[in-house]
PDB file of N, CA and C in Angstrom:
ATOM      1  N   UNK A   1     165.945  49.934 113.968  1.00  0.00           N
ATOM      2  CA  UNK A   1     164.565  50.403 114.018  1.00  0.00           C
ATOM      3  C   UNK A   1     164.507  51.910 113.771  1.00  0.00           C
ATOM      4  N   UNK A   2     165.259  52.395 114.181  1.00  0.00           N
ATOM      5  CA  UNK A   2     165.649  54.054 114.158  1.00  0.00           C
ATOM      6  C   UNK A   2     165.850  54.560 112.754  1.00  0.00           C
ATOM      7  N   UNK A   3     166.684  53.619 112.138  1.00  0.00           N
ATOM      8  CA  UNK A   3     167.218  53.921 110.597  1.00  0.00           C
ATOM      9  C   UNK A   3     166.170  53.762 109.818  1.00  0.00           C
ATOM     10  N   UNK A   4     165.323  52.834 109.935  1.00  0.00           N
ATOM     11  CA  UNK A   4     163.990  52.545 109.141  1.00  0.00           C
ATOM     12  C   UNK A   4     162.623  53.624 109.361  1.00  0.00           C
ATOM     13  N   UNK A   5     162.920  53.672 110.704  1.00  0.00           N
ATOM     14  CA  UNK A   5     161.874  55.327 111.113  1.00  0.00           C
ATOM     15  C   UNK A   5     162.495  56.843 110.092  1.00  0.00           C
ATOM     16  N   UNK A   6     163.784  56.722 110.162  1.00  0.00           N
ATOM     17  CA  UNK A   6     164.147  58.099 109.301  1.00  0.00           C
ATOM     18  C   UNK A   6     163.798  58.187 107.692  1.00  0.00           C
ATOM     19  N   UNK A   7     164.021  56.252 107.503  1.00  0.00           N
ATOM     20  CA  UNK A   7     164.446  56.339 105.915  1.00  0.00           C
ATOM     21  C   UNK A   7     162.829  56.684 105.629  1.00  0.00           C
ATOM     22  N   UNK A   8     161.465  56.086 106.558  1.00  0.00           N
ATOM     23  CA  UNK A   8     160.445  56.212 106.504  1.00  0.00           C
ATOM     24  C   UNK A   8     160.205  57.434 105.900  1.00  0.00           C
ATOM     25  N   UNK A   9     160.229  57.979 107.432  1.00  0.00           N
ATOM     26  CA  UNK A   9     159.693  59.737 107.437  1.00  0.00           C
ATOM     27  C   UNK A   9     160.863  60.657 106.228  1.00  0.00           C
ATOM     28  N   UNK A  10     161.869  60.120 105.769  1.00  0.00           N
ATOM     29  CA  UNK A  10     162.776  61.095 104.965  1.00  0.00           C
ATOM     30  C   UNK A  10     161.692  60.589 103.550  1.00  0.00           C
ATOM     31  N   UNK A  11     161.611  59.172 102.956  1.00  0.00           N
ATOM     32  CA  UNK A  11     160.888  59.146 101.602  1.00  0.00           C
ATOM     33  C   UNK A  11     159.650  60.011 101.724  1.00  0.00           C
ATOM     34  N   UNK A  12     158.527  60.181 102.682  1.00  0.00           N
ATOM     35  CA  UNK A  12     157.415  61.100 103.055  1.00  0.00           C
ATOM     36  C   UNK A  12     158.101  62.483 102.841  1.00  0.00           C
ATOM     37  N   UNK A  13     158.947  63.162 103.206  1.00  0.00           N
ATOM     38  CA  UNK A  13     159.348  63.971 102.680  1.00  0.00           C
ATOM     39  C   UNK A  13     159.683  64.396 101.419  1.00  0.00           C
ATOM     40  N   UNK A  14     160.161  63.692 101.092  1.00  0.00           N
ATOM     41  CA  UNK A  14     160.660  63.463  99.454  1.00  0.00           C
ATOM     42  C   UNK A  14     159.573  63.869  98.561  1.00  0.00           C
ATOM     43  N   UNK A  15     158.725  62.718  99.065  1.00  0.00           N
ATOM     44  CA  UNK A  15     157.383  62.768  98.504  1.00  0.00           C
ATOM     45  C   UNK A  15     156.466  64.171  98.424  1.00  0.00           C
ATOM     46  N   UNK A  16     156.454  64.544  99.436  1.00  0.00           N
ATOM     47  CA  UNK A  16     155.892  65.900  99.521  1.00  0.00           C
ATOM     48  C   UNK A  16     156.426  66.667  99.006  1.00  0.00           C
ATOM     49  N   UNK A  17     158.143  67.260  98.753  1.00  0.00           N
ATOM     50  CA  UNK A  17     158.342  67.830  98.164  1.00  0.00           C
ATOM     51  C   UNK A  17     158.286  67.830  96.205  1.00  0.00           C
ATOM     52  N   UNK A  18     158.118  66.499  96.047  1.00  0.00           N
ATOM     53  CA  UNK A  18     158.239  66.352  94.508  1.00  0.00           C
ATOM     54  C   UNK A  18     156.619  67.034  94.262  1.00  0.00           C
ATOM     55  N   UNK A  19     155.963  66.640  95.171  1.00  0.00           N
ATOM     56  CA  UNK A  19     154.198  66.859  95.526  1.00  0.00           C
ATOM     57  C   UNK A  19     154.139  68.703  94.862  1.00  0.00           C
ATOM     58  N   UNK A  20     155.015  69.566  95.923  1.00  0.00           N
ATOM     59  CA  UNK A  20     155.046  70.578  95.562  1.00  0.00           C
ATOM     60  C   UNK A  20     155.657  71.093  94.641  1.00  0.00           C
ATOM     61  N   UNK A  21     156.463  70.900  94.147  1.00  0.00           N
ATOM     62  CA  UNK A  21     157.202  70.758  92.977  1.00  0.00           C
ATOM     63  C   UNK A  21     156.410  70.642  91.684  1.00  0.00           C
ATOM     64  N   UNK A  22     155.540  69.648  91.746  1.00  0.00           N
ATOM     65  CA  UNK A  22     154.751  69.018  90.685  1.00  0.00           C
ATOM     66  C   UNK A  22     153.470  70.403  90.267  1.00  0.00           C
ATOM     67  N   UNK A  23     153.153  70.658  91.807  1.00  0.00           N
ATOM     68  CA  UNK A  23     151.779  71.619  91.996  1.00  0.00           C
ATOM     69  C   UNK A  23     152.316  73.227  91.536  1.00  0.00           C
ATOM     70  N   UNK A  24     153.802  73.307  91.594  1.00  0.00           N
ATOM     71  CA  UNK A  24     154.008  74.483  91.229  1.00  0.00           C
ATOM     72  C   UNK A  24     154.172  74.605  89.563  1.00  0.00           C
ATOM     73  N   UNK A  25     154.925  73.352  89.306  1.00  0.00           N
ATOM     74  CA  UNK A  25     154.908  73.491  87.767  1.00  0.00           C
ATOM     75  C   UNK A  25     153.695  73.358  86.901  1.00  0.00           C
ATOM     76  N   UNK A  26     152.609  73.425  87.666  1.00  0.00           N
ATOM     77  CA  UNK A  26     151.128  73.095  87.053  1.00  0.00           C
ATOM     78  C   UNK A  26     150.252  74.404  87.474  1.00  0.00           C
ATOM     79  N   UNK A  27     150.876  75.005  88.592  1.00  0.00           N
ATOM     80  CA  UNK A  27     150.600  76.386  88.342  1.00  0.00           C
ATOM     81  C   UNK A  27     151.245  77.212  87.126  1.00  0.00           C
ATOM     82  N   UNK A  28     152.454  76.977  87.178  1.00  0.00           N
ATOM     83  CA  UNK A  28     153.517  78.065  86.139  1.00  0.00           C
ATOM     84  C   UNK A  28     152.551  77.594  84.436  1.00  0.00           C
ATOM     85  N   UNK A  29     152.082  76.296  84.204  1.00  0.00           N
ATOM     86  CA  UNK A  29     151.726  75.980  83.022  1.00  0.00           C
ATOM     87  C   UNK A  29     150.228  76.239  82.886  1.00  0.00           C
ATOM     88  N   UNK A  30     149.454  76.395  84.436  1.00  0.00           N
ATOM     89  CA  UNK A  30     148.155  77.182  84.186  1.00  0.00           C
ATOM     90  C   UNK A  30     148.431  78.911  83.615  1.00  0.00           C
ATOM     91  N   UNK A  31     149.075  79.298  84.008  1.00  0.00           N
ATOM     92  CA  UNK A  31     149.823  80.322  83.667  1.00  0.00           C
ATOM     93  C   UNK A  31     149.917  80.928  82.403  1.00  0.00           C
ATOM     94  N   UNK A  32     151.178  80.363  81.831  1.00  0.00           N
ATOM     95  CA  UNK A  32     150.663  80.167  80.845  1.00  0.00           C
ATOM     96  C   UNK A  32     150.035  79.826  79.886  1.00  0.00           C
ATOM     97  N   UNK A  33     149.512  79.128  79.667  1.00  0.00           N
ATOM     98  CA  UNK A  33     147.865  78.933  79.056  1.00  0.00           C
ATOM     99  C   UNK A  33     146.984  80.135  79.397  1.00  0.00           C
ATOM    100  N   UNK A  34     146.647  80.339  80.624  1.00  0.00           N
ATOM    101  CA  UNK A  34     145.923  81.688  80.414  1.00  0.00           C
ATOM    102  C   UNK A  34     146.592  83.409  79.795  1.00  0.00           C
ATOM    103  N   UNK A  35     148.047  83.141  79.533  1.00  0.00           N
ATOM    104  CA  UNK A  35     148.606  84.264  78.981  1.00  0.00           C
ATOM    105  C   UNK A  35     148.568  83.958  77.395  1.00  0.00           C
ATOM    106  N   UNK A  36     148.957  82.775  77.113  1.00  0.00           N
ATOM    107  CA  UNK A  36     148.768  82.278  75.639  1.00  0.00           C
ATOM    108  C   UNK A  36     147.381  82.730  75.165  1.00  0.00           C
ATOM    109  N   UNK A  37     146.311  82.115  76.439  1.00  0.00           N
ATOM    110  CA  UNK A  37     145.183  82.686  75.214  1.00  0.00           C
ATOM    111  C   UNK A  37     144.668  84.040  75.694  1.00  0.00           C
ATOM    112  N   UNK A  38     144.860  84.779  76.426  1.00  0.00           N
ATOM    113  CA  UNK A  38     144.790  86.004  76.469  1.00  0.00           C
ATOM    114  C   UNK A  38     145.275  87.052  75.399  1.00  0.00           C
ATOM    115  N   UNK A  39     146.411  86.561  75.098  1.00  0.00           N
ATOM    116  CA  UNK A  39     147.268  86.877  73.460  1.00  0.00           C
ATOM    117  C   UNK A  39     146.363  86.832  71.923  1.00  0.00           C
ATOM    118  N   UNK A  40     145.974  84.906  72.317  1.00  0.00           N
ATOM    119  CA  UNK A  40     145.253  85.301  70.965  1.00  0.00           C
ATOM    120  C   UNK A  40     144.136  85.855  71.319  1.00  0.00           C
ATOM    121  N   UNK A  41     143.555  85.860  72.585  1.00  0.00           N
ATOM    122  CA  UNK A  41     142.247  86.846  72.137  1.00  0.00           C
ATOM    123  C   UNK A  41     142.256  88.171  71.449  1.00  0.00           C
ATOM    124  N   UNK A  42     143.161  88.563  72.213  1.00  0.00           N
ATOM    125  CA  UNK A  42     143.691  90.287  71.729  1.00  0.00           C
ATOM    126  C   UNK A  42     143.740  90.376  70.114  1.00  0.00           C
ATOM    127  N   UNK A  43     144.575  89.063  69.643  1.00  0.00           N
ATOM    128  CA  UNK A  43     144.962  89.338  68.129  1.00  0.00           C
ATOM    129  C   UNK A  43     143.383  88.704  67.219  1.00  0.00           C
ATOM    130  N   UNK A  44     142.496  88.010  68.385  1.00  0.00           N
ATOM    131  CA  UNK A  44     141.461  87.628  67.592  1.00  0.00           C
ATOM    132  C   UNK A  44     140.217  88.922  66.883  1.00  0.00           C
ATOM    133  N   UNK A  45     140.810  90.029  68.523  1.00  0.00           N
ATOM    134  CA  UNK A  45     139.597  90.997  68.301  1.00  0.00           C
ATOM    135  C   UNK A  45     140.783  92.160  67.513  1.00  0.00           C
ATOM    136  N   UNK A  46     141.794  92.201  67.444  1.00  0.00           N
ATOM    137  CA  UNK A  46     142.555  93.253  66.507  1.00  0.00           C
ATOM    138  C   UNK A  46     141.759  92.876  64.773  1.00  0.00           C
ATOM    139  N   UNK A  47     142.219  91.683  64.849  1.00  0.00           N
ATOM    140  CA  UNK A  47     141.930  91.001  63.381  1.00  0.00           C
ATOM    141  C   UNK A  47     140.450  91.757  63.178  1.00  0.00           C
ATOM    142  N   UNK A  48     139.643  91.318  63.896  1.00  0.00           N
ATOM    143  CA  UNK A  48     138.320  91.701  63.360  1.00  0.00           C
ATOM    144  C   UNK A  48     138.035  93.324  64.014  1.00  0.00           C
ATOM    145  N   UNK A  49     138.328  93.658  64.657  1.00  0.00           N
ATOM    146  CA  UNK A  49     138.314  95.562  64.578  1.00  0.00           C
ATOM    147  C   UNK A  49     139.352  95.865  63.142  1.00  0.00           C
ATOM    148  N   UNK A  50     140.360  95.309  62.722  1.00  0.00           N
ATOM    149  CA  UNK A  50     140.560  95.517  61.487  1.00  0.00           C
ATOM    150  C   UNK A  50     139.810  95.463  60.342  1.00  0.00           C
ATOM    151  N   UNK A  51     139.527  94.056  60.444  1.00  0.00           N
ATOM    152  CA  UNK A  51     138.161  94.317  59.432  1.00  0.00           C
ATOM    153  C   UNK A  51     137.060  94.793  59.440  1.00  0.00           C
ATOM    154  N   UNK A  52     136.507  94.924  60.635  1.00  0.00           N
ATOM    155  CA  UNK A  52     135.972  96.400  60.359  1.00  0.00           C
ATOM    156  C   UNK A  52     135.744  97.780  60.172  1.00  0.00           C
ATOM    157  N   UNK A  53     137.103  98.010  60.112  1.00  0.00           N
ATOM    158  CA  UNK A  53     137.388  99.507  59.858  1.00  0.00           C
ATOM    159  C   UNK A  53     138.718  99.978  58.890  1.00  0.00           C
ATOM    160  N   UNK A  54     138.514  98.482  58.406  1.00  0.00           N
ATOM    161  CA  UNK A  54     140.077  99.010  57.318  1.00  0.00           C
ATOM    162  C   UNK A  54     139.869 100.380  56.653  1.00  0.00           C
ATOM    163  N   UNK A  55     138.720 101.307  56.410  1.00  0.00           N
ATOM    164  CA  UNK A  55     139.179 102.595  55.733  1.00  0.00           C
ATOM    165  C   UNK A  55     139.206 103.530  56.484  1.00  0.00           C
ATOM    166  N   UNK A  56     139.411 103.203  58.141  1.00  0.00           N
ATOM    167  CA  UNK A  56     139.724 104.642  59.172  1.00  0.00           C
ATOM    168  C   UNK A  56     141.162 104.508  59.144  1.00  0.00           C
ATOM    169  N   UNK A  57     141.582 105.451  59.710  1.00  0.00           N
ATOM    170  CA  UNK A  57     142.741 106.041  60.145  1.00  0.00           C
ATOM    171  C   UNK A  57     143.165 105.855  61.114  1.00  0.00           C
ATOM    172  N   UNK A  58     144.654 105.520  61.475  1.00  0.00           N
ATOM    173  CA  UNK A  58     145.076 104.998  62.956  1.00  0.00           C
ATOM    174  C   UNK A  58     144.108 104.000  63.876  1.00  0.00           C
ATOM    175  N   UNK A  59     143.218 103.402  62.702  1.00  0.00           N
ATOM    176  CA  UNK A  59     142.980 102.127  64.092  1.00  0.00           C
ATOM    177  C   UNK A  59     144.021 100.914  63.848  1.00  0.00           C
ATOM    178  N   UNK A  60     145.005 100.693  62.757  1.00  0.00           N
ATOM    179  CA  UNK A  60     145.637  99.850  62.820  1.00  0.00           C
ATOM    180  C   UNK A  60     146.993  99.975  64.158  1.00  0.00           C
ATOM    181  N   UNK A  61     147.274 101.256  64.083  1.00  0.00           N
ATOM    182  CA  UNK A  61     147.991 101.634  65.681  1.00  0.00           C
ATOM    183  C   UNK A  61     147.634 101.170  66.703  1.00  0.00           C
ATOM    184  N   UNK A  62     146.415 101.692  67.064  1.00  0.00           N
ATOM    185  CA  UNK A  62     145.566 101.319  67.839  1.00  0.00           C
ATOM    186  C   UNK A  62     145.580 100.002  68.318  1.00  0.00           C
ATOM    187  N   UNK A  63     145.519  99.229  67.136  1.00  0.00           N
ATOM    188  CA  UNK A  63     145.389  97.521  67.583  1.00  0.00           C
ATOM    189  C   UNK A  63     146.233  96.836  67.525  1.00  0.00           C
ATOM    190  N   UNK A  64     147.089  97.337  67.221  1.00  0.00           N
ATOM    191  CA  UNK A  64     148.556  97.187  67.482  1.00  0.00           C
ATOM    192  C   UNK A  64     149.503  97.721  68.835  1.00  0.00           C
ATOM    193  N   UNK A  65     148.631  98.616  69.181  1.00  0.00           N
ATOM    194  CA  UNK A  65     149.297  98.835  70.853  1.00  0.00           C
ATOM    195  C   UNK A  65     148.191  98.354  72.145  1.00  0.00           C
ATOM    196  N   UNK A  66     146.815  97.545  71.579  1.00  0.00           N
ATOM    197  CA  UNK A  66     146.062  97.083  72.126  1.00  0.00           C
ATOM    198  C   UNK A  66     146.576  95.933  72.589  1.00  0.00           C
ATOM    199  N   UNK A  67     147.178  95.538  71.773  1.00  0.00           N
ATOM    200  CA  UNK A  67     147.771  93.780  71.362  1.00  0.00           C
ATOM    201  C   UNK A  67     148.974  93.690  72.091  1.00  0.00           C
ATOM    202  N   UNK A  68     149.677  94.999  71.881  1.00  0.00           N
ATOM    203  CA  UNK A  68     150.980  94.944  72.915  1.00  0.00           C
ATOM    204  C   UNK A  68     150.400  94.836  74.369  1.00  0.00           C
ATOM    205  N   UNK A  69     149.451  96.234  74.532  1.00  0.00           N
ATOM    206  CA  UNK A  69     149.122  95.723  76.029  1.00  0.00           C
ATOM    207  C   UNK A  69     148.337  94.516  76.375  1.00  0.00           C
ATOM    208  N   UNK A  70     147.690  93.673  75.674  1.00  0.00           N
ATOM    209  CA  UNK A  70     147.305  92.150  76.200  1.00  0.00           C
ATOM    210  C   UNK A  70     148.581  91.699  76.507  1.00  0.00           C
ATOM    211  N   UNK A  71     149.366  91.652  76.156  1.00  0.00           N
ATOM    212  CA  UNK A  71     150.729  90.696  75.511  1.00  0.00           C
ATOM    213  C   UNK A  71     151.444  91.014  77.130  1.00  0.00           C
ATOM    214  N   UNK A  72     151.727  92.081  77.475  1.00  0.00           N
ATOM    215  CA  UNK A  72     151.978  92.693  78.285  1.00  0.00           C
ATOM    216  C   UNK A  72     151.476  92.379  79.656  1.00  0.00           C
ATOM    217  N   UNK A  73     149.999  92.617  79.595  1.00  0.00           N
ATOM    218  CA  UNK A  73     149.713  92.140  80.733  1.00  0.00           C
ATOM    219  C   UNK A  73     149.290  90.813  81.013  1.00  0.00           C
ATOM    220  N   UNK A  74     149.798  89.717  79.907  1.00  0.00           N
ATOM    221  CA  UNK A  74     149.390  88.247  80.335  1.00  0.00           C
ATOM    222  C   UNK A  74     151.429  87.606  80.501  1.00  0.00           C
ATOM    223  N   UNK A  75     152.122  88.489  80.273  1.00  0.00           N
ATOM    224  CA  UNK A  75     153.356  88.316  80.305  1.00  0.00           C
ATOM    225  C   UNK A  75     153.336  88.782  82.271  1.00  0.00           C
ATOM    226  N   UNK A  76     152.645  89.780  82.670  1.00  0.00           N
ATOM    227  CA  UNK A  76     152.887  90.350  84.299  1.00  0.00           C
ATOM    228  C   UNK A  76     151.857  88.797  84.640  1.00  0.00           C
ATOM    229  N   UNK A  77     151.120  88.568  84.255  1.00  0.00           N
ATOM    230  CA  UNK A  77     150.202  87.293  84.962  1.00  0.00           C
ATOM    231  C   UNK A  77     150.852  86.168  84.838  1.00  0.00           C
ATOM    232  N   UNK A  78     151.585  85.799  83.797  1.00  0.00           N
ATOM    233  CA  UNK A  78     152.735  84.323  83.892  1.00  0.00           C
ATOM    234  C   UNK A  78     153.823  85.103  85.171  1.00  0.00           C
ATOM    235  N   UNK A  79     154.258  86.077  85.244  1.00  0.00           N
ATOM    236  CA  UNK A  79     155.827  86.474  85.926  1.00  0.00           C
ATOM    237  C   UNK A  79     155.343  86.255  87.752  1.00  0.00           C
ATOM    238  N   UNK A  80     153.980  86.910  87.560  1.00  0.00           N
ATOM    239  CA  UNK A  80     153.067  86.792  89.068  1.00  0.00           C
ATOM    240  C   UNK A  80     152.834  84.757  89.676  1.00  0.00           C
ATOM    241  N   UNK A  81     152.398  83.975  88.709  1.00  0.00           N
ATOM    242  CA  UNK A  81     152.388  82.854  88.934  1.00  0.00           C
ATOM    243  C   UNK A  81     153.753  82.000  88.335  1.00  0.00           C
ATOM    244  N   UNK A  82     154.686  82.264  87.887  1.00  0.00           N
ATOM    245  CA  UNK A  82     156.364  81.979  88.725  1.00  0.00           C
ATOM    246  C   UNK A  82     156.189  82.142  90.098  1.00  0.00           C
ATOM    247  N   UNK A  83     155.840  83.788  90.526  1.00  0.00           N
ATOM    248  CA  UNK A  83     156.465  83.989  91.687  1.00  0.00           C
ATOM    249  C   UNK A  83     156.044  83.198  92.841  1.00  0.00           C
ATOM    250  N   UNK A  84     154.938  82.781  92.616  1.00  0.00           N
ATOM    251  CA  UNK A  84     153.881  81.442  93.409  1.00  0.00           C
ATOM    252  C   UNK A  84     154.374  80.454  93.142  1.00  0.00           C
ATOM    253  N   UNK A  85     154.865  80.079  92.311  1.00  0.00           N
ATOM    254  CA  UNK A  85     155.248  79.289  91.868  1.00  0.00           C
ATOM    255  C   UNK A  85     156.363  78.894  92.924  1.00  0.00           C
ATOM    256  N   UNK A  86     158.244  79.677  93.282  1.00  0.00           N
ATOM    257  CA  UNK A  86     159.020  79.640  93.694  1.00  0.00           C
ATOM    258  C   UNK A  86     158.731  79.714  94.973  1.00  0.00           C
ATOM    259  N   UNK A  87     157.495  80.390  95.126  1.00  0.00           N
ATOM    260  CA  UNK A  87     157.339  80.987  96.870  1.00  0.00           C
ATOM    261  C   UNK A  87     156.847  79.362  97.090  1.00  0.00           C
ATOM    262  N   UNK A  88     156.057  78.723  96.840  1.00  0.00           N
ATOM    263  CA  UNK A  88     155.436  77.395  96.630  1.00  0.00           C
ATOM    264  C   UNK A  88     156.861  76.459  97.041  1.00  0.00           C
ATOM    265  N   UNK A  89     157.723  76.525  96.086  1.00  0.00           N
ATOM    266  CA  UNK A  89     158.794  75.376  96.238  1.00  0.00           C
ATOM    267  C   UNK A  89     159.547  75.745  97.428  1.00  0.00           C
ATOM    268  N   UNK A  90     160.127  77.307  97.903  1.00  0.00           N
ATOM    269  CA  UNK A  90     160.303  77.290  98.579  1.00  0.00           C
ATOM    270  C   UNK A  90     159.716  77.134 100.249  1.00  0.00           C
ATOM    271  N   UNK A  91     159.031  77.617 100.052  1.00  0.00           N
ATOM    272  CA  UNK A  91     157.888  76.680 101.666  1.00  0.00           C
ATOM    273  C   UNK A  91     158.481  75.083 101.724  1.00  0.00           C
ATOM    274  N   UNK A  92     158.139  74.500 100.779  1.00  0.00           N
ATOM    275  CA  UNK A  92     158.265  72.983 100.937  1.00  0.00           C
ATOM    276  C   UNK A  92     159.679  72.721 101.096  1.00  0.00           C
ATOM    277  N   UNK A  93     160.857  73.113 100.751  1.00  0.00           N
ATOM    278  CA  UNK A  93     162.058  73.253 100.507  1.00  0.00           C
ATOM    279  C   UNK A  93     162.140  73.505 102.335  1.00  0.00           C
ATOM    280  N   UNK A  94     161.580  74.555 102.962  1.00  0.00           N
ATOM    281  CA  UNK A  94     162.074  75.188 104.352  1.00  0.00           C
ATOM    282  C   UNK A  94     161.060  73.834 105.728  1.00  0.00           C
ATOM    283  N   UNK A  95     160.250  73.577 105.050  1.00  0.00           N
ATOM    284  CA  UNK A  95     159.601  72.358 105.739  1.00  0.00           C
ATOM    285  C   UNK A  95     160.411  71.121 105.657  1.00  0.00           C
ATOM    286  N   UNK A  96     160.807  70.581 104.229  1.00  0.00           N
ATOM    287  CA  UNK A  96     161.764  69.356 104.466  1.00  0.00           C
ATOM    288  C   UNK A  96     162.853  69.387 105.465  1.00  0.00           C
ATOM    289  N   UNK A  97     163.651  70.790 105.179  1.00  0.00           N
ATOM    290  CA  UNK A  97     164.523  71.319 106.292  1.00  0.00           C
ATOM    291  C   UNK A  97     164.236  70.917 107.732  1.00  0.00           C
ATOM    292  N   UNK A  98     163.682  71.754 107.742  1.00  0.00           N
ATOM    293  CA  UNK A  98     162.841  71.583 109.254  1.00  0.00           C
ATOM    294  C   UNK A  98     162.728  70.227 109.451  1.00  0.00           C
ATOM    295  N   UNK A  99     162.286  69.179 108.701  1.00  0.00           N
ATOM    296  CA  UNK A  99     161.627  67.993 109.024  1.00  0.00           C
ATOM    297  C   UNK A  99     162.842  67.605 109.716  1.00  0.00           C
ATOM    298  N   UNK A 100     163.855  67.059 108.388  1.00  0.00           N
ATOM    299  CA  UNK A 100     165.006  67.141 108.389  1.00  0.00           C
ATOM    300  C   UNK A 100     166.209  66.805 109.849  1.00  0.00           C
ATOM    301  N   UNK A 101     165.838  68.359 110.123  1.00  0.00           N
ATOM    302  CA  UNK A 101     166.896  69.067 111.002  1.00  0.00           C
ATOM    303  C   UNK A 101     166.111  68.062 113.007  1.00  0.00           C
ATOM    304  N   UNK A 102     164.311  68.116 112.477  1.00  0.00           N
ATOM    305  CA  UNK A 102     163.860  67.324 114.000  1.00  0.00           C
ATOM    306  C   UNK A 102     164.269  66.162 113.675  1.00  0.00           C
ATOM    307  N   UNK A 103     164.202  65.136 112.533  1.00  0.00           N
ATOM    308  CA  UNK A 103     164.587  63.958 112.855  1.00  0.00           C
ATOM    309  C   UNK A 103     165.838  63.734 113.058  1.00  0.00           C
ATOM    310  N   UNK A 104     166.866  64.655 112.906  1.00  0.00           N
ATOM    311  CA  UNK A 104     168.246  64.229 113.362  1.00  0.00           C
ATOM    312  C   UNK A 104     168.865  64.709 114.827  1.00  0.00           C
ATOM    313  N   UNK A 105     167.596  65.499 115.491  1.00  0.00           N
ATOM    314  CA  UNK A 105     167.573  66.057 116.812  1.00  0.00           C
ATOM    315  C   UNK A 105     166.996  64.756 117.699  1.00  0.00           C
ATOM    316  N   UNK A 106     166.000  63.800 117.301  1.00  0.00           N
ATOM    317  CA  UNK A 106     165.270  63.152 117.195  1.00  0.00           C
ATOM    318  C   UNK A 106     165.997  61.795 117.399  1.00  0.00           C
ATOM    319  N   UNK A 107     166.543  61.517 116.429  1.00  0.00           N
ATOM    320  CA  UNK A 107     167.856  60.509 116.289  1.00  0.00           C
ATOM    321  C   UNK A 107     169.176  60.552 117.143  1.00  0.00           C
ATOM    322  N   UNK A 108     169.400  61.792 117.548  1.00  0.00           N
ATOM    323  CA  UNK A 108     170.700  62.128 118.051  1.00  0.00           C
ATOM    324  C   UNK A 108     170.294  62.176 119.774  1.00  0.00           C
ATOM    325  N   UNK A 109     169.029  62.572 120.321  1.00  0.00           N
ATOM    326  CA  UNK A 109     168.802  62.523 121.515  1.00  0.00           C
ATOM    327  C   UNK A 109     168.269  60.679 121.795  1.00  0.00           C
ATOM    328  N   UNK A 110     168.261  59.775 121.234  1.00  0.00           N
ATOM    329  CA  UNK A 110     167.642  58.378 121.471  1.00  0.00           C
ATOM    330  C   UNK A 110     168.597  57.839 121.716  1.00  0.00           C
TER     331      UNK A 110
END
């Protein structure tokens, strides 16, 4: 009866952790998607500040270090939701533990 209570509560665990697991890799891929199109926006509005000013001077620089900094800062917004990402798996990772560690305190005092 004991063995069937652990194998219980251990698959519930399992479960939860694949749970978080799942929720983090769907953060990391919201992620990117919002850095992907943050990118092309940048290169959508370079393109057309290009065409409108192809006979000035140094705006092609310009939109070219505009573009780096989108690029840039949707590269710090994917690296920020990793880090949620890991902080995410790890919580669930230190809870299974825990679960873990009472049901064999649990088991071992019965």
């Amino acid at each position: 009866m004991e063995i069937e209570r652990v194998i219980s509560i251990s698959e519930k665990l399992q479960e939860l952790l694949k749970n978080a697991e799942k929720e983090a890799k769907e953060i990391v891929a919201r992620a990117r998607e919002q850095a992907e199109r943050m990118v092309s926006e940048a290169k959508v509005e370079a393109e057309r500040k290009t065409s409108l000013a192809r006979l000035g001077q140094g705006i092609d620089e310009y939109l070219r270090e505009e573009e780096e900094k989108a690029t840039k800062e949707a590269e710090e917004i994917l690296k920020e939701f990793q880090k949620r990402s890991e902080a995410s798996k790890q919580a669930a990772k230190k809870r299974l533990e825990r679960a873990v560690e009472l049901i064999v305190n649990e088991v071992l005092m019965a």
